[in-house]
Protein backbone atom coordinates (compact mmCIF):
# COMPACT_ATOMS: atom_id res chain seq x y z
CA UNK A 1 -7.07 16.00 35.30
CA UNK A 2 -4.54 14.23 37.80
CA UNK A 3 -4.93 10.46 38.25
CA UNK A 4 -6.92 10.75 41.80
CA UNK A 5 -9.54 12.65 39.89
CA UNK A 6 -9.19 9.83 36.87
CA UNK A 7 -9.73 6.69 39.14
CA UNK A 8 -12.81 8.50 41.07
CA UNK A 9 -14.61 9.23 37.68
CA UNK A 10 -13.85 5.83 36.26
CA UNK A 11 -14.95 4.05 39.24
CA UNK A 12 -18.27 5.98 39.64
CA UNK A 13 -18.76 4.83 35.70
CA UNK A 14 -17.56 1.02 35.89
CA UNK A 15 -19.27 0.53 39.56
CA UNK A 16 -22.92 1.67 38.90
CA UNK A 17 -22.85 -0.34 35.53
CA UNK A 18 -24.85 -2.82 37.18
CA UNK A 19 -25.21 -0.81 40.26
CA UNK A 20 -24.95 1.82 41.98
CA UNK A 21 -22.57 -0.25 43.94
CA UNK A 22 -19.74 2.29 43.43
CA UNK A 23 -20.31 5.82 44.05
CA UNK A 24 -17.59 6.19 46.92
CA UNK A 25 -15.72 3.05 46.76
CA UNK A 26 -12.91 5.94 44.74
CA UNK A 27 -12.92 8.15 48.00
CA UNK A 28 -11.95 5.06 50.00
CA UNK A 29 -9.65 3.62 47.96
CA UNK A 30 -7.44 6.82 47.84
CA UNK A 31 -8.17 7.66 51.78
CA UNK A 32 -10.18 10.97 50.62
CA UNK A 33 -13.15 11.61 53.49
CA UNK A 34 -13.96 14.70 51.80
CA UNK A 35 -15.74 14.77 48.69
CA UNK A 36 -15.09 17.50 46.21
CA UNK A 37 -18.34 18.95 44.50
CA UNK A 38 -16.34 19.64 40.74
CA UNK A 39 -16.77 16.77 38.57
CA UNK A 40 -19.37 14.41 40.30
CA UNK A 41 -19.97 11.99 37.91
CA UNK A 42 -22.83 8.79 38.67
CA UNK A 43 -24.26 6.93 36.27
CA UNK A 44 -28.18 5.59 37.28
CA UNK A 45 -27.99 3.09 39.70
CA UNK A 46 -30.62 0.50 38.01
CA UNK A 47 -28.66 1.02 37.35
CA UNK A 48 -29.97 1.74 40.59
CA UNK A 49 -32.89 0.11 38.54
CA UNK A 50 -30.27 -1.97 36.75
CA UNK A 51 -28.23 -2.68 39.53
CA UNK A 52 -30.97 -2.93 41.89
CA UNK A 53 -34.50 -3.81 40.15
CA UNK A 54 -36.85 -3.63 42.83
CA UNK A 55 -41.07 -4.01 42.72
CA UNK A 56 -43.85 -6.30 42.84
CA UNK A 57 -43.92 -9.79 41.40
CA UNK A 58 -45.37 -9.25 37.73
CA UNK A 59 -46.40 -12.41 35.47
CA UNK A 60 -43.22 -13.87 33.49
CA UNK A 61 -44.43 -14.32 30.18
CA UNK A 62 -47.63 -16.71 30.08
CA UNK A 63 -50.26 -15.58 32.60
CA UNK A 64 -50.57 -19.48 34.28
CA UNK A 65 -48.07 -20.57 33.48
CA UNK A 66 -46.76 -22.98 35.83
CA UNK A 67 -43.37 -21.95 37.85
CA UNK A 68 -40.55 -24.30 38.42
CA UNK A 69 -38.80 -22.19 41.14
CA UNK A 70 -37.86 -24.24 44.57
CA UNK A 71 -39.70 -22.64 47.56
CA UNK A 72 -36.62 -21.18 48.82
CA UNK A 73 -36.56 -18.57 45.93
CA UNK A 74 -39.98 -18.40 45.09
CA UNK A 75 -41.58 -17.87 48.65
CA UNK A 76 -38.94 -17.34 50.69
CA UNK A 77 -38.47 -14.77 53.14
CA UNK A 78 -35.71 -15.71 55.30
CA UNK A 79 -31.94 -14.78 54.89
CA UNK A 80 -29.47 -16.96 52.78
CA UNK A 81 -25.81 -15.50 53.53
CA UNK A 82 -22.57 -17.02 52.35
CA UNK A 83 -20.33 -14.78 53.89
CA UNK A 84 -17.42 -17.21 52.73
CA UNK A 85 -17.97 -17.41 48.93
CA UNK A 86 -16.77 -14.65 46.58
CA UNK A 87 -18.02 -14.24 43.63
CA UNK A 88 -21.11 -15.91 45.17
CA UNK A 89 -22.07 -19.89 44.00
CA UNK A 90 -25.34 -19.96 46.14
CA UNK A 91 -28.60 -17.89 46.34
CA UNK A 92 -28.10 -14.77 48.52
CA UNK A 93 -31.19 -13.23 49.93
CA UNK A 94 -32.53 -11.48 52.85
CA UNK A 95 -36.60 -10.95 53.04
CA UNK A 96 -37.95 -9.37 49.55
CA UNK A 97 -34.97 -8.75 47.86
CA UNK A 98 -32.46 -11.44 46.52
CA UNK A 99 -28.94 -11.11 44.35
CA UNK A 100 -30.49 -11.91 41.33
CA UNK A 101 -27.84 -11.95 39.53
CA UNK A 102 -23.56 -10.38 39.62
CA UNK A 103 -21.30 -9.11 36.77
CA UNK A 104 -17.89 -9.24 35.80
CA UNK A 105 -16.03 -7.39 33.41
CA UNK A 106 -12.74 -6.93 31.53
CA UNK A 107 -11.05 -4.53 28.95
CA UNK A 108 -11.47 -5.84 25.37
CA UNK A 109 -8.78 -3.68 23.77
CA UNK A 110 -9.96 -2.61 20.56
CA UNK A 111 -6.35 -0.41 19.54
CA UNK A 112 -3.59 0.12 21.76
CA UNK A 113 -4.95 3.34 23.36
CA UNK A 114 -8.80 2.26 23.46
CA UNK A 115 -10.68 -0.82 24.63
CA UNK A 116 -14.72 -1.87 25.43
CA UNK A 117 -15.38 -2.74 29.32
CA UNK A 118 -17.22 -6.17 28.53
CA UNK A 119 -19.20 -7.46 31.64
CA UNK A 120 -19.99 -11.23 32.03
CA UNK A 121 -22.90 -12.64 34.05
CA UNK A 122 -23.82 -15.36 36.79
CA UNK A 123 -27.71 -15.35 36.74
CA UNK A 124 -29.51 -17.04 39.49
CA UNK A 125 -30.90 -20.37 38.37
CA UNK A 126 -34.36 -20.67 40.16
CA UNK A 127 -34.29 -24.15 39.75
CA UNK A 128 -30.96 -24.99 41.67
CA UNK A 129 -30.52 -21.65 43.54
CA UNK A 130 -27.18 -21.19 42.14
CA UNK A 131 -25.38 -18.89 40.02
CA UNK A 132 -24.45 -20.03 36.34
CA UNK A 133 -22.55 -18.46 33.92
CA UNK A 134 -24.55 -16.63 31.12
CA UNK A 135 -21.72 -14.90 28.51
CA UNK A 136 -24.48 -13.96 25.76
CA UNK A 137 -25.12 -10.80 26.93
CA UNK A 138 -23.41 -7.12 27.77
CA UNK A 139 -26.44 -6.10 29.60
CA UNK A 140 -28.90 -7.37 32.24
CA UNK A 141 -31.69 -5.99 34.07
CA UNK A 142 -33.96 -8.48 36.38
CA UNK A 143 -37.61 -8.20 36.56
CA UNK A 144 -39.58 -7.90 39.95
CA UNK A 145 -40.21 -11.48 40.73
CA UNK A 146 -36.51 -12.70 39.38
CA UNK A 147 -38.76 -14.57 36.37
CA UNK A 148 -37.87 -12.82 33.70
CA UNK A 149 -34.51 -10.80 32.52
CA UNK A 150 -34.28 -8.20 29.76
CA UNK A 151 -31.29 -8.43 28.12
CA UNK A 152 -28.96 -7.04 25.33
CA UNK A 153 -26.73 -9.05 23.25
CA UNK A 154 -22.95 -8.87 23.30
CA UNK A 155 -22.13 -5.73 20.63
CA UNK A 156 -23.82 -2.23 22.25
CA UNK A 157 -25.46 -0.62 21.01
CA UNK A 158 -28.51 -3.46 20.48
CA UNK A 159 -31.05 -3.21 18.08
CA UNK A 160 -33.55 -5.55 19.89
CA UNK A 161 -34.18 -6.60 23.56
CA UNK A 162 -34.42 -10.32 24.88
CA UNK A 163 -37.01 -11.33 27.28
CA UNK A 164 -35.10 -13.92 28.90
CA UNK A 165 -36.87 -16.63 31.05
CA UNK A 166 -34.73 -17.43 33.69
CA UNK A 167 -36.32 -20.82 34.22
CA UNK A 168 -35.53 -22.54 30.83
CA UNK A 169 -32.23 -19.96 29.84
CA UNK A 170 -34.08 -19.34 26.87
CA UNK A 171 -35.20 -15.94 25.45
CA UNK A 172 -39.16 -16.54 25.47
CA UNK A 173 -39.01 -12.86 23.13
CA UNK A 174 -37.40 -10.44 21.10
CA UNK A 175 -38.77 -6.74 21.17
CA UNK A 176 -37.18 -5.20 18.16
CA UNK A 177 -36.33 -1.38 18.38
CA UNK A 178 -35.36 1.63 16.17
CA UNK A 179 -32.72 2.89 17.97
CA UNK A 180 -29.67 1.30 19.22
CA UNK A 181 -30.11 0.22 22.98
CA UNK A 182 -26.92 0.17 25.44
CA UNK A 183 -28.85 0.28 28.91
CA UNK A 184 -32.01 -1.30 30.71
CA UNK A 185 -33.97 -0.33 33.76
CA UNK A 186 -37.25 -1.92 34.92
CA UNK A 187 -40.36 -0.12 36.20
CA UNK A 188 -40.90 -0.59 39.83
CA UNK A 189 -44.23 -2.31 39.46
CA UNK A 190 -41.90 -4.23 36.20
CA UNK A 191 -44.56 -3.90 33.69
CA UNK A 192 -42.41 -1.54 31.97
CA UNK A 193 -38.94 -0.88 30.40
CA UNK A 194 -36.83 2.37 30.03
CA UNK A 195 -34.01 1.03 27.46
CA UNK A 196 -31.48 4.57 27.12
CA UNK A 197 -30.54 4.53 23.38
CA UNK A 198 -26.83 5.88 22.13
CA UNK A 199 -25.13 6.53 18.98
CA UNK A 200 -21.75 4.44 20.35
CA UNK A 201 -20.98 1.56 22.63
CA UNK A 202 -21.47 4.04 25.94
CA UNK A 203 -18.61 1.00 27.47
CA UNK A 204 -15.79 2.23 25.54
CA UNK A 205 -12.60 3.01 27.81
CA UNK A 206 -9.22 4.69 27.17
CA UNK A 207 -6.08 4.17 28.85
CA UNK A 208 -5.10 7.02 30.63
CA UNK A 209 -1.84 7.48 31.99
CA UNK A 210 -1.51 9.51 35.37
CA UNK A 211 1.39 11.53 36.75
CA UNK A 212 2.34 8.58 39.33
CA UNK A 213 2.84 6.60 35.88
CA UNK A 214 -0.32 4.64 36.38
CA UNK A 215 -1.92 3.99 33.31
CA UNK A 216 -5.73 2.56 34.03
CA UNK A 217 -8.38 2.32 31.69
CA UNK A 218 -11.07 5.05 32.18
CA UNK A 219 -14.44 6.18 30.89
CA UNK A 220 -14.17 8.42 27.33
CA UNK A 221 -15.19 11.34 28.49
CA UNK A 222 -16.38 14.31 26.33
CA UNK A 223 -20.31 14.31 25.19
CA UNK A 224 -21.99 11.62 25.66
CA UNK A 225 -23.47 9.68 22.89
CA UNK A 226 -26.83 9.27 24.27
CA UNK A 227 -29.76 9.94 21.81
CA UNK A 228 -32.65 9.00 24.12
CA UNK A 229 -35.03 6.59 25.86
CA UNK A 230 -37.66 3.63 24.61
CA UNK A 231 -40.13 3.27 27.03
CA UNK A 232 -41.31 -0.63 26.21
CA UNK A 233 -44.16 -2.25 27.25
CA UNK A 234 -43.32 -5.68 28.80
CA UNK A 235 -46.39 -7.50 27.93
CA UNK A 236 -47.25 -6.47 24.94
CA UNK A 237 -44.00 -5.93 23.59
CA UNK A 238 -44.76 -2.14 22.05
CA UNK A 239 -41.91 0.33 22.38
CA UNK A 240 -42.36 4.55 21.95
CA UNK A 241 -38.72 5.91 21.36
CA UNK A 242 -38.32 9.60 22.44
CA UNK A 243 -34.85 11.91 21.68
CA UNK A 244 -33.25 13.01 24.79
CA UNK A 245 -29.51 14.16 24.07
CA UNK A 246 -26.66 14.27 27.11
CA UNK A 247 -26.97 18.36 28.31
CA UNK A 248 -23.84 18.29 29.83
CA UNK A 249 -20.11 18.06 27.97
CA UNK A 250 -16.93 16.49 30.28
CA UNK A 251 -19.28 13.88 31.25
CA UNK A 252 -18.95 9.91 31.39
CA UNK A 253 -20.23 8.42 27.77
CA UNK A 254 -23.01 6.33 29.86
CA UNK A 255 -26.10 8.46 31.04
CA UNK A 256 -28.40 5.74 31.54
CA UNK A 257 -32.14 6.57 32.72
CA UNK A 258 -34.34 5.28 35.28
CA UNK A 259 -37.86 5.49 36.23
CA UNK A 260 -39.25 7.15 38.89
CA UNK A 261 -41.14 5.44 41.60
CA UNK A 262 -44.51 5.38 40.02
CA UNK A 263 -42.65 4.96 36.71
CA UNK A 264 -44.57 7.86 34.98
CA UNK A 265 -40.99 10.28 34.59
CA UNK A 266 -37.66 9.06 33.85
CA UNK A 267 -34.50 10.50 35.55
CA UNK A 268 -31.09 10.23 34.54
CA UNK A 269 -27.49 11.48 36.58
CA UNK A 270 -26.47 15.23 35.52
CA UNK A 271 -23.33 17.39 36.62
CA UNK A 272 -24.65 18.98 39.42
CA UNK A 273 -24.34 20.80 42.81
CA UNK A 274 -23.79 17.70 44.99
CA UNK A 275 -23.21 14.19 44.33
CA UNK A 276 -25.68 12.18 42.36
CA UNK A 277 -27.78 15.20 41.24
CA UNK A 278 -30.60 14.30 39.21
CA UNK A 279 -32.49 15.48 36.14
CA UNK A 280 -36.47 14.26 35.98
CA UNK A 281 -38.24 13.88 32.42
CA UNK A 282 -41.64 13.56 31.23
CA UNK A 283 -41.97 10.76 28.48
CA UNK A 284 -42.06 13.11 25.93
CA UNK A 285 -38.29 14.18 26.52
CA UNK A 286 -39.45 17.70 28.45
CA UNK A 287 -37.34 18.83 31.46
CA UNK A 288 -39.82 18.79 34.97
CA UNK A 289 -39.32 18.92 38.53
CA UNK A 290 -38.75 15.88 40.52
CA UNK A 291 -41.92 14.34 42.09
CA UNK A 292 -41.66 15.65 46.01
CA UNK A 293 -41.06 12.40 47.50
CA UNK A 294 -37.84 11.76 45.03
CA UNK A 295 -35.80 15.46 44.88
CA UNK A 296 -33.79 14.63 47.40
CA UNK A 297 -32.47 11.48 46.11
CA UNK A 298 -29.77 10.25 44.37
CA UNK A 299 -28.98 8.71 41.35
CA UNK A 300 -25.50 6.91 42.99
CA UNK A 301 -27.61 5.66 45.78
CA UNK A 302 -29.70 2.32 44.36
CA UNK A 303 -32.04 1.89 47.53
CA UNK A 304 -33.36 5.44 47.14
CA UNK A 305 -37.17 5.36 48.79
CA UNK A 306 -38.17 2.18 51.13
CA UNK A 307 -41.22 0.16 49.95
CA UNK A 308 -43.77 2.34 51.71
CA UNK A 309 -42.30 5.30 50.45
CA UNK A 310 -41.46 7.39 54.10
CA UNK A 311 -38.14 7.29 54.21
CA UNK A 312 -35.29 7.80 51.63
CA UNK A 313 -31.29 6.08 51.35
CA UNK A 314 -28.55 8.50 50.86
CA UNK A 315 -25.44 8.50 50.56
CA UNK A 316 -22.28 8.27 53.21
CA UNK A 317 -22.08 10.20 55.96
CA UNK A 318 -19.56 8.67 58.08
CA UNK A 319 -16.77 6.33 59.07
CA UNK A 320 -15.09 5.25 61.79
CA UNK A 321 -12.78 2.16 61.96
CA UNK A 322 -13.78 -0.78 60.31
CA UNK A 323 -17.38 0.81 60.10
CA UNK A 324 -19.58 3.05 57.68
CA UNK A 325 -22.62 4.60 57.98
CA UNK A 326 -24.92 6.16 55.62
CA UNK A 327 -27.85 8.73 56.29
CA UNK A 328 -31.56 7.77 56.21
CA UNK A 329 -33.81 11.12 55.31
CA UNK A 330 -37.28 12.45 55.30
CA UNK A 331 -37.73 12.00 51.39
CA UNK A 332 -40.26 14.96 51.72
CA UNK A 333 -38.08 18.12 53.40
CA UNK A 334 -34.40 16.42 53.04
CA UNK A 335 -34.26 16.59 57.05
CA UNK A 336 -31.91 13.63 58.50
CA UNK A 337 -33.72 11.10 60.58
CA UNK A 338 -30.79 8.59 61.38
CA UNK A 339 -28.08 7.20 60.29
CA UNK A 340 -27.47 2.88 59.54
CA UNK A 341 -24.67 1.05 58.96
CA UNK A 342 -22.91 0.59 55.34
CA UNK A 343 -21.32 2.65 53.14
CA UNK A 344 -23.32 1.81 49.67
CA UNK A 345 -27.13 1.58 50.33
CA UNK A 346 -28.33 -0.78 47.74
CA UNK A 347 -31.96 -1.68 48.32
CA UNK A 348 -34.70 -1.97 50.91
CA UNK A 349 -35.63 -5.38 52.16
CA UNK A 350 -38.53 -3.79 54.51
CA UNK A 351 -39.18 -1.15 56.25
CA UNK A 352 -36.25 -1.14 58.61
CA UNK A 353 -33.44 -3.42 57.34
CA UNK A 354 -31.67 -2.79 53.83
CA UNK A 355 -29.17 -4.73 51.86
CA UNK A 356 -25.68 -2.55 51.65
CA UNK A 357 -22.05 -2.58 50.49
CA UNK A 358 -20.10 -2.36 53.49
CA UNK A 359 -16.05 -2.45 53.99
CA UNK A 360 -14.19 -5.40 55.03
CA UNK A 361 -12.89 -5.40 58.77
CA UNK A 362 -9.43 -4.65 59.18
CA UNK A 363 -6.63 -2.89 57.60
CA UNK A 364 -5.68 -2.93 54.27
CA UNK A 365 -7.52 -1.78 50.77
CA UNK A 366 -11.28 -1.52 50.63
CA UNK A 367 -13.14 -4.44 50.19
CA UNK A 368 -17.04 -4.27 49.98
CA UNK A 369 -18.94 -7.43 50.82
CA UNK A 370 -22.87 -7.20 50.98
CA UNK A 371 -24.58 -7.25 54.24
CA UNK A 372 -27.72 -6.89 55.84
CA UNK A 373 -27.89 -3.75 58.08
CA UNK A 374 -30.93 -2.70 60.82
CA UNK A 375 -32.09 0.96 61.16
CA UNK A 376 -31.79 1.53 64.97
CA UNK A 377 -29.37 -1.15 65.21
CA UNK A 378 -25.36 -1.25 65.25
CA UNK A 379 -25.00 -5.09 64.30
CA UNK A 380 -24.23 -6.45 60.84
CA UNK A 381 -24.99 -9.81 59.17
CA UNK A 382 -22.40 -10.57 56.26
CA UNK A 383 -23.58 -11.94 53.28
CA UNK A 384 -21.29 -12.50 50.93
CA UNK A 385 -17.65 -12.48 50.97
CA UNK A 386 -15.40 -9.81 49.83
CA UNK A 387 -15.15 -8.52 46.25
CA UNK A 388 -11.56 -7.46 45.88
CA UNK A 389 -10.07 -4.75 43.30
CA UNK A 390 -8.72 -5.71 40.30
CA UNK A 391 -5.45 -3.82 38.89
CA UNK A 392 -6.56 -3.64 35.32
CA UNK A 393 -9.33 -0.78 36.01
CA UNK A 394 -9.27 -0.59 39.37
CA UNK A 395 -12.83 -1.63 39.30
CA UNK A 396 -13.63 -4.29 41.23
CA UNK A 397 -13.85 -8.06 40.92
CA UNK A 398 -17.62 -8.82 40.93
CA UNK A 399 -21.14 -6.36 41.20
CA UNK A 400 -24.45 -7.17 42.21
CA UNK A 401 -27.68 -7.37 40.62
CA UNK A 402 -30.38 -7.62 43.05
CA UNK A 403 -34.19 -7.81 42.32
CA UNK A 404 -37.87 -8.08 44.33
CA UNK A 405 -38.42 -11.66 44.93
């Protein structure tokens, strides 16, 4: 494997932690418009649930229970951009869908040849509207309503799951499980939980050295160490475990699932024909098709189907200077209906506008800032500020966690 092959896997793995905010960001880094279709390796974007938790408001914990969130969050449906702050400090939001939350991360080196990517959190505080530091936990997923968090404490893989309350900071409760958890995705309706189980941390990371003498850390890659999936039920707090072991060998070590729109299959990112090919379960671990509206998705692209379900986000499809665009398709016979602006399609904020990644203006490296693009519309409204890339991974500096407000 030569070191432009390297960085693209590794990037697809440490950018959709949290995200499908990375599938891509490789191919522009090292100037490659063509993608190759050996090796496409995406983990889920929730990630595309965890990186982008999308759904109806659900109940936090206590049905009445009063809520403290300022009008701005809680009812909100304007924009709040802050196109000059990087990592952001103040609430970003545009109609439905708000950053909920963003991640850091760093290499923990465990021995001089292998380390653990650790991510850190900023959670949104509903009370202020800001972002606060939260370094308790290695993984986050936020609920449909950005009430509650599920979360996993700091040493993967967990053997219980935190309802946090993002209110108070607290964790309102525990939901104990049988198998060790190392990745969360919530139900689009967020009354339930997919937590993918593994044998081993699925974060651990070798250093790699390439033939230009680079030496990055990278995904482990070999069989993955996935066992299977708990499907949890939020409010009472039950959890069914069944064993669904990685099919594919020369594969990242995280193969997180996801749930499909009406949350009654789970999918998860296989090696495949085409980027971000897909595999569909029932909840008893069998193989099945994938429902009609969702087969031509993808698991690197988070927004996937908009909220009435008639059109579907995929993935790039072109770019000019200073400009990306990404395809919008009939989610029913795969046929191209336009194209919008942004080169990471992140989540649906109506019908018509969606919240992307999309590159920084002018020359130089890539730099992906969120922004708020318009189907049938050329313009751009910049969110946040630019997220530059770090050395250590080549990962880069800070990725977004956005939820249904």
């Amino acid at each position: 494997m030569n070191v432009e092959e390297l960085v693209r896997d590794s990037l697809r793995e440490l950018a959709a932690e949290q995200t499908p905010a990375g599938p891509g960001y490789a191919d522009r880094v090292l100037g490659v418009r063509r993608r190759r279709r050996t090796r496409r390796i995406a983990t889920v974007a929730a990630a595309t649930a965890a990186v982008v938790a999308v759904g109806i408001a659900v109940p936090l914990l206590d049905a009445g229970r009063e809520d403290v969130r300022p009008a701005s969050v809680l009812d909100g449906r304007g924009t709040s951009a802050h196109p000059d702050q990087s990592p952001p400090r103040d609430l970003i939001a545009a109609g439905d869908v708000a950053l909920a939350a963003y991640s850091t991360s760093r290499i923990v080196p465990q021995t001089k040849s292998r380390g653990v990517a650790e991510r850190t959190y900023w959670l949104l505080d509903p009370k202020t509207g800001r972002y606060e530091k939260d370094d308790r936990w290695s993984f986050v997923a936020v609920a449909p309503g950005i009430t509650t968090a599920a979360v996993l404490e700091r040493n993967l893989p967990a053997r219980r799951i935190g309802l946090l309350d993002l209110a108070t900071g607290e964790v309102e409760r525990w939901i104990p499980v049988d198998h060790g958890v190392g990745g969360l995705a919530y139900s689009y309706d967020g009354r339930k939980l997919v937590a993918t189980t593994y044998d081993d941390n699925p974060d651990l990371r070798i250093r790699q050295t390439g033939g230009d003498g680079a030496v990055p850390w990278v995904p482990e890659f070999g069989e993955s160490s996935r066992s299977g999936f708990h499907v949890v039920d939020v409010a009472s707090g039950t959890a069914s475990w069944t064993g669904v072991r990685s099919g594919s060998r020369d594969i990242n070590s995280r193969q997180d699932f996801a749930f499909s729109r009406t949350g009654d299959l789970v999918y998860t990112p296989v090696i495949g024909p085409r980027d971000g090919s897909q595999q569909f379960y029932d909840l008893d671990g069998n193989k099945v098709a994938a429902p009609a509206n969702e087969r031509h998705l993808r698991t690197d692209v988070g927004a996937r189907l908009s909220p009435d379900g008639s059109l579907a986000a995929t993935g790039l499809s072109k770019e000019v200077p200073d400009k990306s665009y990404s395809s919008i398709r009939d989610p029913l016979t795969g046929k191209e209906i336009t194209k919008v602006r942004g080169a990471e399609l992140l989540a649906w904020v109506d019908e018509k506008r969606l919240i992307a990644q999309e590159r920084t203006a002018g020359k130089g490296l890539y730099r992906p800032r969120l922004v708020l693009v318009t189907i049938g519309s050329d313009d751009v409204e910049w969110l946040s500020g630019p997220s530059a890339q770090k050395d250590e991974d080549l990962s880069y500096e800070w990725q977004p966690v956005l939820a249904r407000r």
